[in-house]
N, C-alpha and C. Protein backbone atom coordinates (compact mmCIF):
# COMPACT_ATOMS: atom_id res chain seq x y z
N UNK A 1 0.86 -1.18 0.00
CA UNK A 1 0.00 0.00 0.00
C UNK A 1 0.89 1.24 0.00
N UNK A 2 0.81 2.28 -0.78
CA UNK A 2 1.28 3.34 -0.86
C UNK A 2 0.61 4.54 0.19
N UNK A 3 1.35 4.66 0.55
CA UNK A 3 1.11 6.47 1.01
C UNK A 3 -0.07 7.17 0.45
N UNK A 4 0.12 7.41 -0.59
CA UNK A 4 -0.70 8.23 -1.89
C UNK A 4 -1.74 7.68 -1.49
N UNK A 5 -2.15 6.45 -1.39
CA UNK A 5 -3.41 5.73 -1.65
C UNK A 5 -4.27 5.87 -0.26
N UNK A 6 -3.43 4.95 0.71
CA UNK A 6 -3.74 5.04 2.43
C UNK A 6 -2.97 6.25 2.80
N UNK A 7 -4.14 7.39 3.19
CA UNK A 7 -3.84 8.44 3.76
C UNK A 7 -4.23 8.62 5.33
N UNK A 8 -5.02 7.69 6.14
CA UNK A 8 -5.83 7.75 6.70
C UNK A 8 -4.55 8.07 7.81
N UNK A 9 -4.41 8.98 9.26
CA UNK A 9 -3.62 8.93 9.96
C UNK A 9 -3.72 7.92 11.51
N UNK A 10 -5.10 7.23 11.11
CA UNK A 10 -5.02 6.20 12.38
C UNK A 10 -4.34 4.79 11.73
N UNK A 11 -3.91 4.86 10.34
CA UNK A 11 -3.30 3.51 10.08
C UNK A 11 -1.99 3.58 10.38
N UNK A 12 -1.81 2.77 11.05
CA UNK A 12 -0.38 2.47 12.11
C UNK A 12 0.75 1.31 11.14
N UNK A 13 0.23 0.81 10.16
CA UNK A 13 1.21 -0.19 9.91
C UNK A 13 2.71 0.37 9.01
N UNK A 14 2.67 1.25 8.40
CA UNK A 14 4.14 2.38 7.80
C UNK A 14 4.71 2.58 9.10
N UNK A 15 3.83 3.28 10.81
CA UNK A 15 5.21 3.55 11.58
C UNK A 15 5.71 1.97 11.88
N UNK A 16 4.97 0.62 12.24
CA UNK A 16 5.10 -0.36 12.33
C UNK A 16 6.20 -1.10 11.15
N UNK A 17 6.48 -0.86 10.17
CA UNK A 17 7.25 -1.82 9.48
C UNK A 17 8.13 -0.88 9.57
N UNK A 18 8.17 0.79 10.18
CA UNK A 18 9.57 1.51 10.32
C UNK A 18 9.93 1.08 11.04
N UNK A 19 9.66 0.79 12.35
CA UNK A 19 9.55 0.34 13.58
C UNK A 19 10.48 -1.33 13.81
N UNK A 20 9.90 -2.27 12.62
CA UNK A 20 10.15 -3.31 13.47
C UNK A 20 11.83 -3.20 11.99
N UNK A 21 11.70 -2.43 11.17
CA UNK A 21 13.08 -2.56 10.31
C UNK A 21 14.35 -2.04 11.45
N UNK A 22 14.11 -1.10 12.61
CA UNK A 22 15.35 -0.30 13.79
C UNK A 22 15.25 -1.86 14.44
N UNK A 23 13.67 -2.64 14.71
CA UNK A 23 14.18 -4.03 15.72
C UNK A 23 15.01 -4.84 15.45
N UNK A 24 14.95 -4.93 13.94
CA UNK A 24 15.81 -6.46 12.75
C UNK A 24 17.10 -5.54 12.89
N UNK A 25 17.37 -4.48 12.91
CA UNK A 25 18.97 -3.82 13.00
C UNK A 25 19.56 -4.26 13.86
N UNK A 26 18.82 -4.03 15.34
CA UNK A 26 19.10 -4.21 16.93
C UNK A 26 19.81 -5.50 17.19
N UNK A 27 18.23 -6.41 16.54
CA UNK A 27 18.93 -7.74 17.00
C UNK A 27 19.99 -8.51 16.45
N UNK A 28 20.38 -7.69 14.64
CA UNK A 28 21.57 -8.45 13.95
C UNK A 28 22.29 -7.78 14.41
N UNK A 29 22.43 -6.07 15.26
CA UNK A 29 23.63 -6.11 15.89
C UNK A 29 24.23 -7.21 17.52
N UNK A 30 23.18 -7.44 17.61
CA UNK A 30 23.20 -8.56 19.35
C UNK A 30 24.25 -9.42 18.97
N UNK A 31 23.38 -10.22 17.33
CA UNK A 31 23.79 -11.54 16.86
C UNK A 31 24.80 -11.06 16.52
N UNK A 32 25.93 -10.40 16.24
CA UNK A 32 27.03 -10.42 15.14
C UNK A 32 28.33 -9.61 16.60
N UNK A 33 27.81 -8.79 17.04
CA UNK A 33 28.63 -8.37 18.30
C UNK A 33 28.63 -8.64 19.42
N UNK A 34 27.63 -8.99 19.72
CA UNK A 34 27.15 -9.72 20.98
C UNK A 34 27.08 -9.22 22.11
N UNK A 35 26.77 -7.51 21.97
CA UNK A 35 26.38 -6.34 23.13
C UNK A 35 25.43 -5.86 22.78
């Protein structure tokens, strides 16, 4: 779904997949450094 299309500001899933892309960073930094 685009932006353009879903404008609505109670749809939460764009901050949600921003959101869980900083979690998948976090945890491949855990896995690879291990702090």
């Amino acid at each position: 779904i685009t932006v353009d299309v879903d404008s609505d500001p109670r749809a939460a899933y764009f901050r949600q997949a921003k959101n869980g892309l900083y979690i998948r960073m976090a945890l491949l930094k855990l896995l690879l450094v291990g702090h």
